[in-house]
PDB file of N, CA and C in Angstrom:
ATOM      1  N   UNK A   1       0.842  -1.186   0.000  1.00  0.00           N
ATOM      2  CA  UNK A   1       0.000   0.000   0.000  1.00  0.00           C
ATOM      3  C   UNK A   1       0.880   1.240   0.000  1.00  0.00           C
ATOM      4  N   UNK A   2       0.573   1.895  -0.736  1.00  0.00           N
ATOM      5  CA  UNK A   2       1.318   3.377  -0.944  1.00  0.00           C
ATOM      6  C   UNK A   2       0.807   4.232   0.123  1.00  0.00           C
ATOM      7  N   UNK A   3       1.478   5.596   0.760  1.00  0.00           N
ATOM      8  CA  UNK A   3       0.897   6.198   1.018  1.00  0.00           C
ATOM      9  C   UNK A   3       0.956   7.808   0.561  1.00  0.00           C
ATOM     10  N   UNK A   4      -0.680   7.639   1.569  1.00  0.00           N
ATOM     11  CA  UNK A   4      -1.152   9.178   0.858  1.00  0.00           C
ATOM     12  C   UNK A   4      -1.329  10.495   1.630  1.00  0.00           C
ATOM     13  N   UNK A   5      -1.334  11.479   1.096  1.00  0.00           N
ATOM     14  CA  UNK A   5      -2.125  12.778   2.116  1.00  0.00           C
ATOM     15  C   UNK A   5      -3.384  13.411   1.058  1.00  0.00           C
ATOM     16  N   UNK A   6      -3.929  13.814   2.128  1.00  0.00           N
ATOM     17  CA  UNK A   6      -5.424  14.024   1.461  1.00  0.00           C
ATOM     18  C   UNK A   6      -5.455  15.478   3.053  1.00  0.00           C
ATOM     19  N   UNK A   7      -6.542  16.069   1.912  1.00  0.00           N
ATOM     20  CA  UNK A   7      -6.891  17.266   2.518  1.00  0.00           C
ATOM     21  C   UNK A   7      -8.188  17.727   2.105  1.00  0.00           C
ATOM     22  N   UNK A   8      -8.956  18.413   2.581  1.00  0.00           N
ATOM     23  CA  UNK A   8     -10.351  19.036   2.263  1.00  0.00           C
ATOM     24  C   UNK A   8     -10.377  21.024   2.097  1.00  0.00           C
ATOM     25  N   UNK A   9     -10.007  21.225   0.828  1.00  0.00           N
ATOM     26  CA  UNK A   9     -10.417  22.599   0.284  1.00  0.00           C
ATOM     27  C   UNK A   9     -11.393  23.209   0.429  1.00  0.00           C
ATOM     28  N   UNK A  10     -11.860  24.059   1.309  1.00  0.00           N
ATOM     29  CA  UNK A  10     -13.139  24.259   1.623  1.00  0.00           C
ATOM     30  C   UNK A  10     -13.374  25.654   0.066  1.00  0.00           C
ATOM     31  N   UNK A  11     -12.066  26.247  -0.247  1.00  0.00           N
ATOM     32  CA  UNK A  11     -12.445  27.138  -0.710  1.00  0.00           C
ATOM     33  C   UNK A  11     -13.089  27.071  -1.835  1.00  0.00           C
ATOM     34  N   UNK A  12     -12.697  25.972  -2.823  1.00  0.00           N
ATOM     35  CA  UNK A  12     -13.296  25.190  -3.445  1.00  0.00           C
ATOM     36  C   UNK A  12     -14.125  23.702  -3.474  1.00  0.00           C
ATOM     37  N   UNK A  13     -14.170  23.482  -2.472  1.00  0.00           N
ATOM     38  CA  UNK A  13     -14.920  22.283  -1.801  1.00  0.00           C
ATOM     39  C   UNK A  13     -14.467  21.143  -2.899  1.00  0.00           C
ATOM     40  N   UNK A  14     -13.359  20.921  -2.878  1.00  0.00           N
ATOM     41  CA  UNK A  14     -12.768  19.326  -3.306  1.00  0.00           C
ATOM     42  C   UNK A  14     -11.657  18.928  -1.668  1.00  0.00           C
ATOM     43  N   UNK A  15     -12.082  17.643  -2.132  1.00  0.00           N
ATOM     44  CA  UNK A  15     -11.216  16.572  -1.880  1.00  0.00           C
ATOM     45  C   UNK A  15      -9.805  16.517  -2.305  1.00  0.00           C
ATOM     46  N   UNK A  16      -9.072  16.957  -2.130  1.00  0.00           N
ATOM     47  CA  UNK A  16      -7.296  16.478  -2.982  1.00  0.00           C
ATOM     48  C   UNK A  16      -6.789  15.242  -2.071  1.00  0.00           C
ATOM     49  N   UNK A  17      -6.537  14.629  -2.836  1.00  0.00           N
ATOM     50  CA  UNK A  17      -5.730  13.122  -2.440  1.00  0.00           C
ATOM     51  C   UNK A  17      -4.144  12.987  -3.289  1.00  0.00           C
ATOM     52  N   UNK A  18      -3.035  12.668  -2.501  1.00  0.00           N
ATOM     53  CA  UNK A  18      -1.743  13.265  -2.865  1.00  0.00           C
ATOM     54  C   UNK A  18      -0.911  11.901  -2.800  1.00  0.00           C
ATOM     55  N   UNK A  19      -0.746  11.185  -4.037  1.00  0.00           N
ATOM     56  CA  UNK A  19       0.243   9.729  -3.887  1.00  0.00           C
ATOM     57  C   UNK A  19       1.562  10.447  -3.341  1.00  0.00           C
ATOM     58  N   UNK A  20       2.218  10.044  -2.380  1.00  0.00           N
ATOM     59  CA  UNK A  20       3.623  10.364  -1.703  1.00  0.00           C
ATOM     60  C   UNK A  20       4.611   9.663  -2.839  1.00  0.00           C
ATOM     61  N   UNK A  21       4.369   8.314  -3.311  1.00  0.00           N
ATOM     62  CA  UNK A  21       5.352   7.494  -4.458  1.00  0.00           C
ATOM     63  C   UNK A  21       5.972   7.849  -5.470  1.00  0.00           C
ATOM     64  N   UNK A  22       4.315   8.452  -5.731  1.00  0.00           N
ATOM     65  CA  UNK A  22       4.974   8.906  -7.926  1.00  0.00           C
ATOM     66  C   UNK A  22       3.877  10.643  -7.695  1.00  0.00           C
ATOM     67  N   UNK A  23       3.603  11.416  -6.604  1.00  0.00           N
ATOM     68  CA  UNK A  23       3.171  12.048  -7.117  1.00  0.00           C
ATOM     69  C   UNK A  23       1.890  12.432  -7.819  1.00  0.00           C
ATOM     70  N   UNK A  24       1.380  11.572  -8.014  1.00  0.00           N
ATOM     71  CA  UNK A  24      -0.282  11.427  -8.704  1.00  0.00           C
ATOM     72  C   UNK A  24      -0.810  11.740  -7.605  1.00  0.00           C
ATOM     73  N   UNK A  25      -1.848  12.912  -8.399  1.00  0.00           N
ATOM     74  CA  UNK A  25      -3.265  13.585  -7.639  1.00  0.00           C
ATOM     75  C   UNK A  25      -4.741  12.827  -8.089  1.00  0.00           C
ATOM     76  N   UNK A  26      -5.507  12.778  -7.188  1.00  0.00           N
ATOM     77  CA  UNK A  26      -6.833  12.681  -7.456  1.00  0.00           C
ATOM     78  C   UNK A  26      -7.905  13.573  -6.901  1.00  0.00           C
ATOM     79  N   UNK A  27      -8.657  14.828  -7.313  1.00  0.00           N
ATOM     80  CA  UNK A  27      -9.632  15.695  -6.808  1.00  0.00           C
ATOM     81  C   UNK A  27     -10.881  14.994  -6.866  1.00  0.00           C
ATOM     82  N   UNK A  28     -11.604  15.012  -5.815  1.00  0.00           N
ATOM     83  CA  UNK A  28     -13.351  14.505  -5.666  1.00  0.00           C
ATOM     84  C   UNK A  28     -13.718  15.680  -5.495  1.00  0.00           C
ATOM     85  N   UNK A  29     -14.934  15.690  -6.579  1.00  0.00           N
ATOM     86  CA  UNK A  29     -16.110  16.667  -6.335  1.00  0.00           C
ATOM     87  C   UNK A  29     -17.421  16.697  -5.501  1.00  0.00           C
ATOM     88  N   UNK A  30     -17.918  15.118  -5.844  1.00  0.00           N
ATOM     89  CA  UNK A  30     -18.983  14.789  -5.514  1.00  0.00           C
ATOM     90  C   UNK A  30     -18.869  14.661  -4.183  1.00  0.00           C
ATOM     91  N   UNK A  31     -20.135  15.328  -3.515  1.00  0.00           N
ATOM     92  CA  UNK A  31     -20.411  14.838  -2.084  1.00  0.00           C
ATOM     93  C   UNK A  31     -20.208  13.766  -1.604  1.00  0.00           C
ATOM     94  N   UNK A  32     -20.691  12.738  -2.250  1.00  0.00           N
ATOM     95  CA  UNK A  32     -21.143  11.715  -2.110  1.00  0.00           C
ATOM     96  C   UNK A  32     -19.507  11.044  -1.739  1.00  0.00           C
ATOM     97  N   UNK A  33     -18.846  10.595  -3.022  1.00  0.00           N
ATOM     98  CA  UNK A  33     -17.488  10.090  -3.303  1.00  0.00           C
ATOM     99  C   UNK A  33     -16.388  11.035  -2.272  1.00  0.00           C
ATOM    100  N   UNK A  34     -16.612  12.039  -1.910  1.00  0.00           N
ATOM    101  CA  UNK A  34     -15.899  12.437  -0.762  1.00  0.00           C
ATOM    102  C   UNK A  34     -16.793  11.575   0.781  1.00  0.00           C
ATOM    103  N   UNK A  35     -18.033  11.624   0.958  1.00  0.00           N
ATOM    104  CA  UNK A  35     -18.310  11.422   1.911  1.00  0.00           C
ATOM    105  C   UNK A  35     -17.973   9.348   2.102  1.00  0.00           C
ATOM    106  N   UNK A  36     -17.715   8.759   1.032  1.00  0.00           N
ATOM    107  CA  UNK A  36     -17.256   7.539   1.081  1.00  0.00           C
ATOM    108  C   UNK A  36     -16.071   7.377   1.434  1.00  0.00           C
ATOM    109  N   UNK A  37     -14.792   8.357   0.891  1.00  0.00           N
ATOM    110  CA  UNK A  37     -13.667   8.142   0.976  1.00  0.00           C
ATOM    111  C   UNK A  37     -13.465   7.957   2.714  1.00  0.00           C
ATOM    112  N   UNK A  38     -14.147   9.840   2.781  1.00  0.00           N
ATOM    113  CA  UNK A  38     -13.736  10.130   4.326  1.00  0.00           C
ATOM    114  C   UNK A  38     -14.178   9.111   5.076  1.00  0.00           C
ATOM    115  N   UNK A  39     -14.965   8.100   5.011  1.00  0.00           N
ATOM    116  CA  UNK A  39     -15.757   7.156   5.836  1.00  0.00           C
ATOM    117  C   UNK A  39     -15.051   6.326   6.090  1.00  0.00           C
ATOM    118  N   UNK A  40     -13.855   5.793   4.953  1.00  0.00           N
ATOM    119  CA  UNK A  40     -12.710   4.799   5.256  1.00  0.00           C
ATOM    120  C   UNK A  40     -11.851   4.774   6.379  1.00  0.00           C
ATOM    121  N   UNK A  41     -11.568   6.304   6.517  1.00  0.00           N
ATOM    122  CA  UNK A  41     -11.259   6.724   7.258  1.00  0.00           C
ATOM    123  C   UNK A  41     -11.677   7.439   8.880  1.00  0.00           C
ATOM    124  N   UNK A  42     -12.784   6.889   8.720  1.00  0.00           N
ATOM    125  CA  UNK A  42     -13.289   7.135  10.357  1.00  0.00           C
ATOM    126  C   UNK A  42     -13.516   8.701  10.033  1.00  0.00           C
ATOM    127  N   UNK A  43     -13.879   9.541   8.979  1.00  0.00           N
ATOM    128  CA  UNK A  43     -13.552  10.945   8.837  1.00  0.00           C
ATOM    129  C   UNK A  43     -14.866  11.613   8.778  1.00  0.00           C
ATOM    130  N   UNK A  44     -15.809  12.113   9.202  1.00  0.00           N
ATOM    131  CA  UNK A  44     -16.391  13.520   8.733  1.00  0.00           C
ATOM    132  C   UNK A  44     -16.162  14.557   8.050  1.00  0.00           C
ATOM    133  N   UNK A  45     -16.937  15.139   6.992  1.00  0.00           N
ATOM    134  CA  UNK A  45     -16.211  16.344   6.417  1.00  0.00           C
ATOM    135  C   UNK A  45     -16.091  17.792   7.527  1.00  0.00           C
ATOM    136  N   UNK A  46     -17.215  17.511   8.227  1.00  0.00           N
ATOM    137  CA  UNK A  46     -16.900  18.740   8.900  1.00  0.00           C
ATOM    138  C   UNK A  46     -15.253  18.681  10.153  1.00  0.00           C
ATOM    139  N   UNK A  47     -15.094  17.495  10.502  1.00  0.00           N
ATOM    140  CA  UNK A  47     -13.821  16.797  11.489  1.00  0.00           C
ATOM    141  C   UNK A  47     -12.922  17.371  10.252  1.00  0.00           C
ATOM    142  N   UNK A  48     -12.775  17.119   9.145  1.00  0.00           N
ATOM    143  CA  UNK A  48     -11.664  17.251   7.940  1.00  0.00           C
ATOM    144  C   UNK A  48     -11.354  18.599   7.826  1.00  0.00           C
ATOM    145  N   UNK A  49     -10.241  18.956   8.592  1.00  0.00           N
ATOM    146  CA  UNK A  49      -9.530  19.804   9.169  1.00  0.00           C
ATOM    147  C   UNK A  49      -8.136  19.628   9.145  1.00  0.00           C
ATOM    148  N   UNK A  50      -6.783  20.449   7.897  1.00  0.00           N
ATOM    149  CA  UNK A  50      -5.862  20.299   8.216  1.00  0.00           C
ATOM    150  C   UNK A  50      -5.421  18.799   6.534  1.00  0.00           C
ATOM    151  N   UNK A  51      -4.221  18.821   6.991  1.00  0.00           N
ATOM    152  CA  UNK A  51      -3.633  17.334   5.859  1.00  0.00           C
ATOM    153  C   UNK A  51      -3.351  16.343   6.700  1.00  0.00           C
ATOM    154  N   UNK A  52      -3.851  15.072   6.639  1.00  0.00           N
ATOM    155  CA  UNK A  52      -3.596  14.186   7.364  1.00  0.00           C
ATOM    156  C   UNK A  52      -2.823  12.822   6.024  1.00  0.00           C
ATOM    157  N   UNK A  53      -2.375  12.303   6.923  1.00  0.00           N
ATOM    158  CA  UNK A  53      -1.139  11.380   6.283  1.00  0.00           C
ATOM    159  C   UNK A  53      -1.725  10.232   6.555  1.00  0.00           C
ATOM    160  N   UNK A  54      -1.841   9.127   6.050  1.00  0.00           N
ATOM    161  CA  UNK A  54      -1.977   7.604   6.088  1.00  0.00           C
ATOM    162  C   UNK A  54      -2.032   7.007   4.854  1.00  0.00           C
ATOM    163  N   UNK A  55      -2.167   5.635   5.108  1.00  0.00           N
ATOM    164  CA  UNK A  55      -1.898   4.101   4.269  1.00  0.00           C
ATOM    165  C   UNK A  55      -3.047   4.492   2.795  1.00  0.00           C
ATOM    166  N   UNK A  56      -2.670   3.803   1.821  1.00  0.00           N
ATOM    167  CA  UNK A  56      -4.358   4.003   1.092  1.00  0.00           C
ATOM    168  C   UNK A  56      -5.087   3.086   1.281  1.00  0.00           C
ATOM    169  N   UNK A  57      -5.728   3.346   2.154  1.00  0.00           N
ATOM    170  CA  UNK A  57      -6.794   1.800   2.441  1.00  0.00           C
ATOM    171  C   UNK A  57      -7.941   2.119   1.578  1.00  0.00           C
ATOM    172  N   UNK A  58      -8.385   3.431   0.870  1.00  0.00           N
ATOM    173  CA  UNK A  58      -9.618   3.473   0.368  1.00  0.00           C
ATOM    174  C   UNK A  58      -9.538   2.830  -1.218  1.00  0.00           C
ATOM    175  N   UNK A  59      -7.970   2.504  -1.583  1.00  0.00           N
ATOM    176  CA  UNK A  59      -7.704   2.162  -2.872  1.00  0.00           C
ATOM    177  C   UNK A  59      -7.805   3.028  -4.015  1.00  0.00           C
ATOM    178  N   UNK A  60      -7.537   3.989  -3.983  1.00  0.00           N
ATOM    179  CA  UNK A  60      -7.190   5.060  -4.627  1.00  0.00           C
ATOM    180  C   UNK A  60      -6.273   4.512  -5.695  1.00  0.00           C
ATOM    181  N   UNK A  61      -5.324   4.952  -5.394  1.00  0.00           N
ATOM    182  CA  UNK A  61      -3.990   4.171  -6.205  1.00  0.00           C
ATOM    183  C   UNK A  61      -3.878   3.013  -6.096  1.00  0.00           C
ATOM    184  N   UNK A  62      -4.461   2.096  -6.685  1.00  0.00           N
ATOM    185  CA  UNK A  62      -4.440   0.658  -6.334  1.00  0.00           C
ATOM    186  C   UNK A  62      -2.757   0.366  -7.227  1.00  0.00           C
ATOM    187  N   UNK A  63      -2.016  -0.754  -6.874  1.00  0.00           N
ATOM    188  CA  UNK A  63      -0.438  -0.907  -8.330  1.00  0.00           C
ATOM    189  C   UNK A  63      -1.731  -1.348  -9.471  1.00  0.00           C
ATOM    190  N   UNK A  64      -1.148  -1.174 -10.270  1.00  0.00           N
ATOM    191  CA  UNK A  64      -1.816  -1.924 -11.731  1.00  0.00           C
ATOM    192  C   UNK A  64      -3.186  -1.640 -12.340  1.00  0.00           C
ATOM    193  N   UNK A  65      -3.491  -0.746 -11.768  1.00  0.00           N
ATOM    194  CA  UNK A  65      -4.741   0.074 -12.458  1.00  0.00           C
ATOM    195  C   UNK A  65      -4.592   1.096 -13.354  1.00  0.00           C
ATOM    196  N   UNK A  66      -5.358   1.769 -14.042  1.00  0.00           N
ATOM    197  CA  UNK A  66      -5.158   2.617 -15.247  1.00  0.00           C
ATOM    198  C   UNK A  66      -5.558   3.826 -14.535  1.00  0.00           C
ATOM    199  N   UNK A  67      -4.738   5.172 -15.190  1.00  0.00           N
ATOM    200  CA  UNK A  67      -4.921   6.371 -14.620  1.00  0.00           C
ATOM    201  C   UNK A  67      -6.831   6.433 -14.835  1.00  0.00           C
ATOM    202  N   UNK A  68      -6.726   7.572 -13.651  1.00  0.00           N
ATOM    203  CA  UNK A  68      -8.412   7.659 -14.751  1.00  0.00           C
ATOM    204  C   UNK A  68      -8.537   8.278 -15.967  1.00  0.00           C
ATOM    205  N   UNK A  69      -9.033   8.118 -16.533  1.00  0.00           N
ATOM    206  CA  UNK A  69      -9.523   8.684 -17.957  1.00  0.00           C
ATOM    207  C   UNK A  69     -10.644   9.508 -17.788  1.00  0.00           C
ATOM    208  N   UNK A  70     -10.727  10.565 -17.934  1.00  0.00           N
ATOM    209  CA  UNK A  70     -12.466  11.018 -17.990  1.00  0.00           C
ATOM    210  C   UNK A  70     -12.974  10.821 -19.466  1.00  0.00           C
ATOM    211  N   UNK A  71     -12.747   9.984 -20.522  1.00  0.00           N
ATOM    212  CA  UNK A  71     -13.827   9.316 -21.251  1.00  0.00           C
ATOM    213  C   UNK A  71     -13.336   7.974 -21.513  1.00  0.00           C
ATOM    214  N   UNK A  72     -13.226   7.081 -20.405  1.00  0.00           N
ATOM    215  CA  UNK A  72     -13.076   5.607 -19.849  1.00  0.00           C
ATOM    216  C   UNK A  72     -14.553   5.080 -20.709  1.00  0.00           C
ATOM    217  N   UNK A  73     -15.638   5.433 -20.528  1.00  0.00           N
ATOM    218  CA  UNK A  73     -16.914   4.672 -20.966  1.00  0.00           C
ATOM    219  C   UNK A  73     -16.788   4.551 -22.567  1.00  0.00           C
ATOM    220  N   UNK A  74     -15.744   6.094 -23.458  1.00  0.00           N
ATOM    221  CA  UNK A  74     -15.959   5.835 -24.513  1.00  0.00           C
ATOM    222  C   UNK A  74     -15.039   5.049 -25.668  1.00  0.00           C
ATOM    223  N   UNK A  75     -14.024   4.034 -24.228  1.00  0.00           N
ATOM    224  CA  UNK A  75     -13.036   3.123 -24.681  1.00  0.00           C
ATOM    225  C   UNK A  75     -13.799   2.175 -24.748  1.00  0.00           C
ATOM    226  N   UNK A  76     -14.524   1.682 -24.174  1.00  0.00           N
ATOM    227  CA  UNK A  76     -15.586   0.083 -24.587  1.00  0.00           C
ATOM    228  C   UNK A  76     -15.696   0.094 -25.862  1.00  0.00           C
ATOM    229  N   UNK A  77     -15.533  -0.959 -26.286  1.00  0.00           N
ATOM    230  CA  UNK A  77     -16.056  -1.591 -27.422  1.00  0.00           C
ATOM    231  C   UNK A  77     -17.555  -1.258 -28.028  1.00  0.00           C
ATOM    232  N   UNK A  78     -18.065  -1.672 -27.251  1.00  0.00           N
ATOM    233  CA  UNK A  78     -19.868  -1.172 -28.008  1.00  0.00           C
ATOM    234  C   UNK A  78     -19.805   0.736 -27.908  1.00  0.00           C
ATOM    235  N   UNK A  79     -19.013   0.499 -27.397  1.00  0.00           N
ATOM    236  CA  UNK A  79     -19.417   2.683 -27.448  1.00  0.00           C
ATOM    237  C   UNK A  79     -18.239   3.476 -28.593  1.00  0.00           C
ATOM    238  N   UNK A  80     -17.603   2.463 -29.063  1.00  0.00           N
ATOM    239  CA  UNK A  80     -16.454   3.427 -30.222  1.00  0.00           C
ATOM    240  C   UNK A  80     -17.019   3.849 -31.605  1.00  0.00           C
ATOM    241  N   UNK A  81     -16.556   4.675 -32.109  1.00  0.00           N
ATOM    242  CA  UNK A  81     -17.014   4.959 -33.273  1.00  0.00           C
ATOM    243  C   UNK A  81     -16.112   4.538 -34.711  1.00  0.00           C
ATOM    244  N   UNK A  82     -15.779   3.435 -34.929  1.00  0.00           N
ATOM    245  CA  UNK A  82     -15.080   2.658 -35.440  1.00  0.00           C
ATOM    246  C   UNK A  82     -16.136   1.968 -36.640  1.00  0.00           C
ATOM    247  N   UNK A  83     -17.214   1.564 -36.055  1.00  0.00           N
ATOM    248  CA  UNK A  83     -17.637   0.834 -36.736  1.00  0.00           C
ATOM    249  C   UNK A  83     -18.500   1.274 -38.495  1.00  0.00           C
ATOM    250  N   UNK A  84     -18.966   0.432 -39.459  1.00  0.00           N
ATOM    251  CA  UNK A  84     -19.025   1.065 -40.765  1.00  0.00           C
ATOM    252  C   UNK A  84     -19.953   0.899 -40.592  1.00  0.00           C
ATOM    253  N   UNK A  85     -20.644   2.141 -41.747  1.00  0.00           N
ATOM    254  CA  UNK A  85     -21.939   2.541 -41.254  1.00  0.00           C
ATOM    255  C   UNK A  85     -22.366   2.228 -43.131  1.00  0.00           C
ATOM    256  N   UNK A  86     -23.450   1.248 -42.940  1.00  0.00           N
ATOM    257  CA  UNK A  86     -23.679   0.901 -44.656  1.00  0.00           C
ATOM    258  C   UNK A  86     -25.010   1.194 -44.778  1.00  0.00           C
TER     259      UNK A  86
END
């Protein structure tokens, strides 16, 4: 498990999550996906105060996963635009 620091931006209300290894960021927007993360962590958003340091237990950076992509859905196969149109 790598570890991470994560912090809560109120000024912009994200999530930043900070790989210590290689450097890779991940920002959460959603309520929701912040209020899961912080939960891994025994965390409240309103408690989320400050940068705190620990393990990635929420799997963030898992080894051997693909960065995210924000158009991941339009790499599938049934969703490319490849195909001939007769």
């Amino acid at each position: 498990m790598s570890e991470i620091k994560f912090w809560y931006d109120e000024s912009i209300e994200r999530l930043i999550v900070l790989n210590l290894d290689n450097q890779k960021r991940v920002v959460y927007r959603s309520k929701k996906r912040i209020e899961k993360f912080l939960s891994t962590y025994d965390l409240a958003l309103s408690s989320c105060k400050g940068v705190f340091l620990d393990v990635d237990r929420a799997g963030v950076f898992k080894a051997g996963e693909r960065e995210f992509t924000p158009f991941k859905w339009f790499r599938r196969k049934e969703n490319t635009c490849s195909e001939s149109v007769e």
